[in-house]
PDB file of N, CA and C in Angstrom:
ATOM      1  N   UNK A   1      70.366 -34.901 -30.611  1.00  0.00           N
ATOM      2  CA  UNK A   1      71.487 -34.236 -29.979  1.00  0.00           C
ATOM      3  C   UNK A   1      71.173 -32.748 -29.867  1.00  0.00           C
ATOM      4  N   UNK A   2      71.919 -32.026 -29.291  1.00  0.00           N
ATOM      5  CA  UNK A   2      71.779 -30.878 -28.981  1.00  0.00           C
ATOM      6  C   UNK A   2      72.584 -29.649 -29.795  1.00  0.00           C
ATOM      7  N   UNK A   3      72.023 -28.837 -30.424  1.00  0.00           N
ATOM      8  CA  UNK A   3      72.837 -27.864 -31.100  1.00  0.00           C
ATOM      9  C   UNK A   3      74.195 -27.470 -30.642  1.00  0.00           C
ATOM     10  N   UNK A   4      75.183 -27.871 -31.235  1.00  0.00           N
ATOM     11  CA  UNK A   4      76.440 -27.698 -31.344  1.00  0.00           C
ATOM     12  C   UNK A   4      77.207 -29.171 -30.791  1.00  0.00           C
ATOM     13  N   UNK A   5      76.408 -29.900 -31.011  1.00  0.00           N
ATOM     14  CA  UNK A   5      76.962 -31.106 -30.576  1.00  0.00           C
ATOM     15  C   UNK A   5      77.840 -31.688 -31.642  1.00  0.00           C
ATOM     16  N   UNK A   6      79.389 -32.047 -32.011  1.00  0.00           N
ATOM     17  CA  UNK A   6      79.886 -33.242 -33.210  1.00  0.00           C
ATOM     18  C   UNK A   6      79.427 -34.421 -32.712  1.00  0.00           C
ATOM     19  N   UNK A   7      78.805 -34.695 -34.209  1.00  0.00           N
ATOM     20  CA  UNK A   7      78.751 -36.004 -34.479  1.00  0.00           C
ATOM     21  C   UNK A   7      79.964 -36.808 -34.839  1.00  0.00           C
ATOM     22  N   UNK A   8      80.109 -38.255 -34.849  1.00  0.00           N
ATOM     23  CA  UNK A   8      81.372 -38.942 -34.839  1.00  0.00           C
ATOM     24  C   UNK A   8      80.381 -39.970 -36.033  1.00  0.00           C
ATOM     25  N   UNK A   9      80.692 -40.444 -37.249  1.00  0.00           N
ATOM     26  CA  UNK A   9      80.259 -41.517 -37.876  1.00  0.00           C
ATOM     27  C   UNK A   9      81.851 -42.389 -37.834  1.00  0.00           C
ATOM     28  N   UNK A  10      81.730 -43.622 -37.330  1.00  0.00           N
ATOM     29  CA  UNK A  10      83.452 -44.628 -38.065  1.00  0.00           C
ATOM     30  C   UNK A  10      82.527 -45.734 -38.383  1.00  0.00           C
ATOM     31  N   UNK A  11      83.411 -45.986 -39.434  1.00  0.00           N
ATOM     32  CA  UNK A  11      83.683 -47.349 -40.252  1.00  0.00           C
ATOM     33  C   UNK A  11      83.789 -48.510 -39.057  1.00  0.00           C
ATOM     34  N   UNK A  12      82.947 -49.670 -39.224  1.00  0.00           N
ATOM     35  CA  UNK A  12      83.132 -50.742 -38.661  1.00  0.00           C
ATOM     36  C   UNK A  12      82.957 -51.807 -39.377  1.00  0.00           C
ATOM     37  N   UNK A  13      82.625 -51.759 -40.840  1.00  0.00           N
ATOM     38  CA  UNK A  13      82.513 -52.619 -41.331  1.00  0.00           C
ATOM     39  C   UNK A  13      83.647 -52.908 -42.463  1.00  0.00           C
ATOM     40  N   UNK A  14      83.450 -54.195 -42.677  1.00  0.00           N
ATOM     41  CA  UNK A  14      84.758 -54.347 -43.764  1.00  0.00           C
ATOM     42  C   UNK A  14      84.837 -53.901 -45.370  1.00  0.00           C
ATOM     43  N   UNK A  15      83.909 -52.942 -45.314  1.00  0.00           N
ATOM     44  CA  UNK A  15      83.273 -52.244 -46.751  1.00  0.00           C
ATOM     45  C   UNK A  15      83.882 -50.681 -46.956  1.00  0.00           C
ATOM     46  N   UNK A  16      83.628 -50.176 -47.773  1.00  0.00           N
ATOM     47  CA  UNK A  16      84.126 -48.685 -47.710  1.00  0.00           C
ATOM     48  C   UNK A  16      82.608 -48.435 -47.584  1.00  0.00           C
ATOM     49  N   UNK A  17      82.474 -47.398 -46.865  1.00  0.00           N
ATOM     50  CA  UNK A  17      81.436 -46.529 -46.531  1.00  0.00           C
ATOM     51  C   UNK A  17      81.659 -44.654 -47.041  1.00  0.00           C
ATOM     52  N   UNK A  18      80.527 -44.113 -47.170  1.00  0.00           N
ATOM     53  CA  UNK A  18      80.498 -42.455 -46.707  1.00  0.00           C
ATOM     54  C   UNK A  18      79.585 -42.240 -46.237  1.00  0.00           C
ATOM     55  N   UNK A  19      79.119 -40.448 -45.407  1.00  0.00           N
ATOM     56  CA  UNK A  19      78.595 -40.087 -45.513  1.00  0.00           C
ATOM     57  C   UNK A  19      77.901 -39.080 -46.257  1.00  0.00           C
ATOM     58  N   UNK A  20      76.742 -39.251 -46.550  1.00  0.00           N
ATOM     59  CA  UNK A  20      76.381 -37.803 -47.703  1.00  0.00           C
ATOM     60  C   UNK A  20      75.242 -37.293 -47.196  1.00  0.00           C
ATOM     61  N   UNK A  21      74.846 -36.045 -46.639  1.00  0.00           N
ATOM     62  CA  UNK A  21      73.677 -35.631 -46.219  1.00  0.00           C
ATOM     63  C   UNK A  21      72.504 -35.354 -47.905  1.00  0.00           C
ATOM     64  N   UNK A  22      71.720 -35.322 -47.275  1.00  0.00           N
ATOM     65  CA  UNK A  22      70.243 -35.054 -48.701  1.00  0.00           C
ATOM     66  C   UNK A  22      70.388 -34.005 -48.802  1.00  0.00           C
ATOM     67  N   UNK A  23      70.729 -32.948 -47.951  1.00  0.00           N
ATOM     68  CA  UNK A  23      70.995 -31.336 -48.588  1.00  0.00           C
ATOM     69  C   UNK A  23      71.968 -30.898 -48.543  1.00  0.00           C
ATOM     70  N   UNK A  24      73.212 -32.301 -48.912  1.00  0.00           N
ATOM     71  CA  UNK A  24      74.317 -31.263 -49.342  1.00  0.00           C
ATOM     72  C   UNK A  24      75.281 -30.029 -48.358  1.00  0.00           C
ATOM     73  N   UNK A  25      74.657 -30.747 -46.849  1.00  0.00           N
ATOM     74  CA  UNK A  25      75.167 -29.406 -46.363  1.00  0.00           C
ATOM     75  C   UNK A  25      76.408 -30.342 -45.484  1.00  0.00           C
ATOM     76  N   UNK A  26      76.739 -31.623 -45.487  1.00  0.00           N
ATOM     77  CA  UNK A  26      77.865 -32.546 -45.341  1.00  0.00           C
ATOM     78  C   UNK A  26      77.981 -33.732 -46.075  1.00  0.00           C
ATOM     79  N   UNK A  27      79.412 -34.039 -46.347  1.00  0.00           N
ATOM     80  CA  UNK A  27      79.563 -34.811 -47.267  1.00  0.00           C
ATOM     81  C   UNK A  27      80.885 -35.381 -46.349  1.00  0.00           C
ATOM     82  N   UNK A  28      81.765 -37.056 -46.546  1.00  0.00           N
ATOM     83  CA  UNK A  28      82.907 -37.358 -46.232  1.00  0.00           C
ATOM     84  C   UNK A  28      83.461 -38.268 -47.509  1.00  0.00           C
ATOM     85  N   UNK A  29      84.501 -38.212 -47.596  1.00  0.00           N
ATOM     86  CA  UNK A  29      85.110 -38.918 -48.631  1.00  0.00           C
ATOM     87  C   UNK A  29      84.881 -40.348 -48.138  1.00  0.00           C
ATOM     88  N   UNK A  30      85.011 -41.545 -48.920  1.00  0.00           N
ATOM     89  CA  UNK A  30      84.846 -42.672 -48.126  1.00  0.00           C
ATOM     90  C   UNK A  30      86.352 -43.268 -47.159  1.00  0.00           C
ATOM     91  N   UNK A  31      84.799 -43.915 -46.563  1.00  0.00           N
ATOM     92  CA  UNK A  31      85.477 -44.037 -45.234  1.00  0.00           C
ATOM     93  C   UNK A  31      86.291 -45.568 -45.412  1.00  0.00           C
ATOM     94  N   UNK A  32      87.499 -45.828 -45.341  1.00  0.00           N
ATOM     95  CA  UNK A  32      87.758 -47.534 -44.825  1.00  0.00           C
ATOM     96  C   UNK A  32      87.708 -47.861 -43.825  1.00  0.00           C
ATOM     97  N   UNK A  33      87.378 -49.117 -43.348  1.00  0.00           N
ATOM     98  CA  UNK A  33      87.494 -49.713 -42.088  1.00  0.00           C
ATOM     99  C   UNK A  33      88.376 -48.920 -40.758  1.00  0.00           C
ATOM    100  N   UNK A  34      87.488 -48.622 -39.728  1.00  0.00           N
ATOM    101  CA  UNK A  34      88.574 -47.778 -38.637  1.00  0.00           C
ATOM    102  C   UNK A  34      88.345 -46.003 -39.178  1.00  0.00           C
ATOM    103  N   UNK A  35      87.966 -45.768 -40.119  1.00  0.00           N
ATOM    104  CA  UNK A  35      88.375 -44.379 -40.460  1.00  0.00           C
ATOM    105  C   UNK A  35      87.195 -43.556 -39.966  1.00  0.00           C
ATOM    106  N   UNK A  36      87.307 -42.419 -39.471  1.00  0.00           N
ATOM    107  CA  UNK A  36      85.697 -41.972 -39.149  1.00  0.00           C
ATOM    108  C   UNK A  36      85.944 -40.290 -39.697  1.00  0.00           C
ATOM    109  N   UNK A  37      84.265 -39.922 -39.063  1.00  0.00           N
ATOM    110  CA  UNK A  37      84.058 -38.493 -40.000  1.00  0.00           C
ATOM    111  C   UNK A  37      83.635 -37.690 -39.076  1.00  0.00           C
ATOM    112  N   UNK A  38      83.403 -36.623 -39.255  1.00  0.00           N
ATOM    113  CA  UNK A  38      83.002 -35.917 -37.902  1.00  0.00           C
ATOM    114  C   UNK A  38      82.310 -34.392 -38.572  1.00  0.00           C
ATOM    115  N   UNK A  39      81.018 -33.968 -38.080  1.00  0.00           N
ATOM    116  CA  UNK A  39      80.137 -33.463 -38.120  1.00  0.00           C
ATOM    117  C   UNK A  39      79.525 -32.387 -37.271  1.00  0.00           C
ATOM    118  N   UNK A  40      79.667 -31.083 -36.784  1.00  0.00           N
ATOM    119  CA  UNK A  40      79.142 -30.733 -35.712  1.00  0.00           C
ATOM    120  C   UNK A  40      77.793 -29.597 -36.537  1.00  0.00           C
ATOM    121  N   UNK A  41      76.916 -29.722 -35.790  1.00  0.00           N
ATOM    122  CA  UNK A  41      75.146 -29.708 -36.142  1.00  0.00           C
ATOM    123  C   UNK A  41      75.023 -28.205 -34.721  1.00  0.00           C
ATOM    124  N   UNK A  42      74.982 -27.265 -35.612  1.00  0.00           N
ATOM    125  CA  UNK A  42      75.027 -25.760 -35.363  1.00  0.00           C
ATOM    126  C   UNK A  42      73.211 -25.448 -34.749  1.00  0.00           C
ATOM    127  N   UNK A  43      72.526 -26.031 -35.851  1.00  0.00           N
ATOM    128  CA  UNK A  43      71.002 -25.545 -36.154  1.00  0.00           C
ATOM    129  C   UNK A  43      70.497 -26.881 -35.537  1.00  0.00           C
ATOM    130  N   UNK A  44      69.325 -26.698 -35.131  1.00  0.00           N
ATOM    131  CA  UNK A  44      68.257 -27.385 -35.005  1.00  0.00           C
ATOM    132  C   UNK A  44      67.648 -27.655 -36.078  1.00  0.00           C
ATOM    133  N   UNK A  45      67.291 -28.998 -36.245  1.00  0.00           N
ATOM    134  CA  UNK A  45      66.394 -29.823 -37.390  1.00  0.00           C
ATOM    135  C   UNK A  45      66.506 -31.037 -37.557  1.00  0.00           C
ATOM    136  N   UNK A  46      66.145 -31.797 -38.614  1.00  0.00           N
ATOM    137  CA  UNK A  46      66.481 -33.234 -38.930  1.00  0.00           C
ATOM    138  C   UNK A  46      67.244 -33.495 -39.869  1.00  0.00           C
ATOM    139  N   UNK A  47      68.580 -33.943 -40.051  1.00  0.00           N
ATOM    140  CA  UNK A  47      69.324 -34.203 -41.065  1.00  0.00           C
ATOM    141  C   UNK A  47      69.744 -35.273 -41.617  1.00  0.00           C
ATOM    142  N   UNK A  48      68.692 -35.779 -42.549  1.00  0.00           N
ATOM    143  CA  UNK A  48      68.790 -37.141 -42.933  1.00  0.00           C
ATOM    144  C   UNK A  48      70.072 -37.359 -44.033  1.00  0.00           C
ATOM    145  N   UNK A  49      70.753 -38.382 -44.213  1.00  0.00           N
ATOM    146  CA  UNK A  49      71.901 -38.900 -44.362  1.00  0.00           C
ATOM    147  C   UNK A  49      71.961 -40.596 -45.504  1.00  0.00           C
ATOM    148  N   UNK A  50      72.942 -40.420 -46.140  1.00  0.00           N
ATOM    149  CA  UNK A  50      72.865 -41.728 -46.916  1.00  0.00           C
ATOM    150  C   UNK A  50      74.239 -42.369 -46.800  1.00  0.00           C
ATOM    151  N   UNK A  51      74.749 -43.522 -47.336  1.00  0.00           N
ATOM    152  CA  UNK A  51      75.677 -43.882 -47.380  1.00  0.00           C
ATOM    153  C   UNK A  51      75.951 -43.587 -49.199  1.00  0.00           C
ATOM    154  N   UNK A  52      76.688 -42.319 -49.603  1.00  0.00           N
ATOM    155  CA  UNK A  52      77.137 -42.101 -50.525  1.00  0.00           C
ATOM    156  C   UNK A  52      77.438 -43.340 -51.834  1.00  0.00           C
ATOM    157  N   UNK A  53      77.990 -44.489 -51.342  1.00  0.00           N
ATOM    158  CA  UNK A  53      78.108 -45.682 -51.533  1.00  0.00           C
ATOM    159  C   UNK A  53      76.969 -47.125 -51.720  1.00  0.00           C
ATOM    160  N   UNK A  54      76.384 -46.900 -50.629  1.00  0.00           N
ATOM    161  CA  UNK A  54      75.262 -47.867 -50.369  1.00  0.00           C
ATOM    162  C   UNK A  54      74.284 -46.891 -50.284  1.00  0.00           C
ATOM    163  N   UNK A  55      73.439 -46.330 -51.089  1.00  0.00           N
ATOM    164  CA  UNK A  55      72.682 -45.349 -50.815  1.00  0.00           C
ATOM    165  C   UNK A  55      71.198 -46.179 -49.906  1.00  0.00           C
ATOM    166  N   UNK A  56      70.829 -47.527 -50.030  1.00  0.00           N
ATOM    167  CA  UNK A  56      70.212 -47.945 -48.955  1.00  0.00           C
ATOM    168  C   UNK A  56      70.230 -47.936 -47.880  1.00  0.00           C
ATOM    169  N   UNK A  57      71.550 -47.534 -47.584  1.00  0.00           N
ATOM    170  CA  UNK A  57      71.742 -47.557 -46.304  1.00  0.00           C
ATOM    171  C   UNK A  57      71.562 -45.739 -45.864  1.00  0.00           C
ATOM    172  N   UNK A  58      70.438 -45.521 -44.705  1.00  0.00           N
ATOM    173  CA  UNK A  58      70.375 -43.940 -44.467  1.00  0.00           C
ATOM    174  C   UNK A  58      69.904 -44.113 -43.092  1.00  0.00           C
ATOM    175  N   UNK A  59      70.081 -42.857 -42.648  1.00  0.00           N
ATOM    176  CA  UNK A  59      69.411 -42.161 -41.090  1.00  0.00           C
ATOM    177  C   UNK A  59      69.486 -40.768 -41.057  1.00  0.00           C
ATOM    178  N   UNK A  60      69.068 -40.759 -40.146  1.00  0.00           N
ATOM    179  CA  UNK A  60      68.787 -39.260 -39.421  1.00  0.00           C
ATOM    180  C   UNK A  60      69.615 -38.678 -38.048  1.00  0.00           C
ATOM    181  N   UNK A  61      69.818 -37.679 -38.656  1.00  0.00           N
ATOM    182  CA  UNK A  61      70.567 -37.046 -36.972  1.00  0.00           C
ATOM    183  C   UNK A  61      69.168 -35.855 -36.283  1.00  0.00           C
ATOM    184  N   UNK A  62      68.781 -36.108 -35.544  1.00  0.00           N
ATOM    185  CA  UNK A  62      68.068 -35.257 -34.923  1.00  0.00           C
ATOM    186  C   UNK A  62      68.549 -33.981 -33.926  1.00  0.00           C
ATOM    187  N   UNK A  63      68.392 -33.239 -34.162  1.00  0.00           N
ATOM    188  CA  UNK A  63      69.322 -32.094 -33.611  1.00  0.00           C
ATOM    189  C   UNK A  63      68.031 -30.808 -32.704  1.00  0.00           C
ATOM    190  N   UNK A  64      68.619 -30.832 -31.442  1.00  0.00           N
ATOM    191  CA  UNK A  64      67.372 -29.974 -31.294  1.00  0.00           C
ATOM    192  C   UNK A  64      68.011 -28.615 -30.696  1.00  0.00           C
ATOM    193  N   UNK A  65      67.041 -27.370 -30.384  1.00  0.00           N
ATOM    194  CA  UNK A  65      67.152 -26.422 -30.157  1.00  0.00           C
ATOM    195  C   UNK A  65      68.474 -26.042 -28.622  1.00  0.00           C
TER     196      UNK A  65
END
């Protein structure tokens, strides 16, 4: 995505979810089913991400200049 773009993460599954970035620089309380989080990515870089909860579960937001 492009610097200054929000991100949108929602819940679609029937689990509680969060998001937690690896550096701490976003975090969401968990999410229930339907509930979503929202994120907007200022800087350029890669901001990899976990499920606070399911920490197996991760990605990346790619954010560019």
């Amino acid at each position: 995505v492009g610097a200054g773009t929000t991100v949108t993460w929602t819940n679609t599954d029937g689990f509680a979810h969060s998001v937690v970035s690896r550096d701490d620089s976003f975090t969401s309380e968990p999410l229930a089913t339907g509930q979503s989080f929202t994120h907007t990515f200022d800087a350029a870089g890669n901001y990899a991400y976990i499920c606070g909860i399911h920490p197996s579960m991760a990605g990346t937001v790619v954010v560019t200049g």
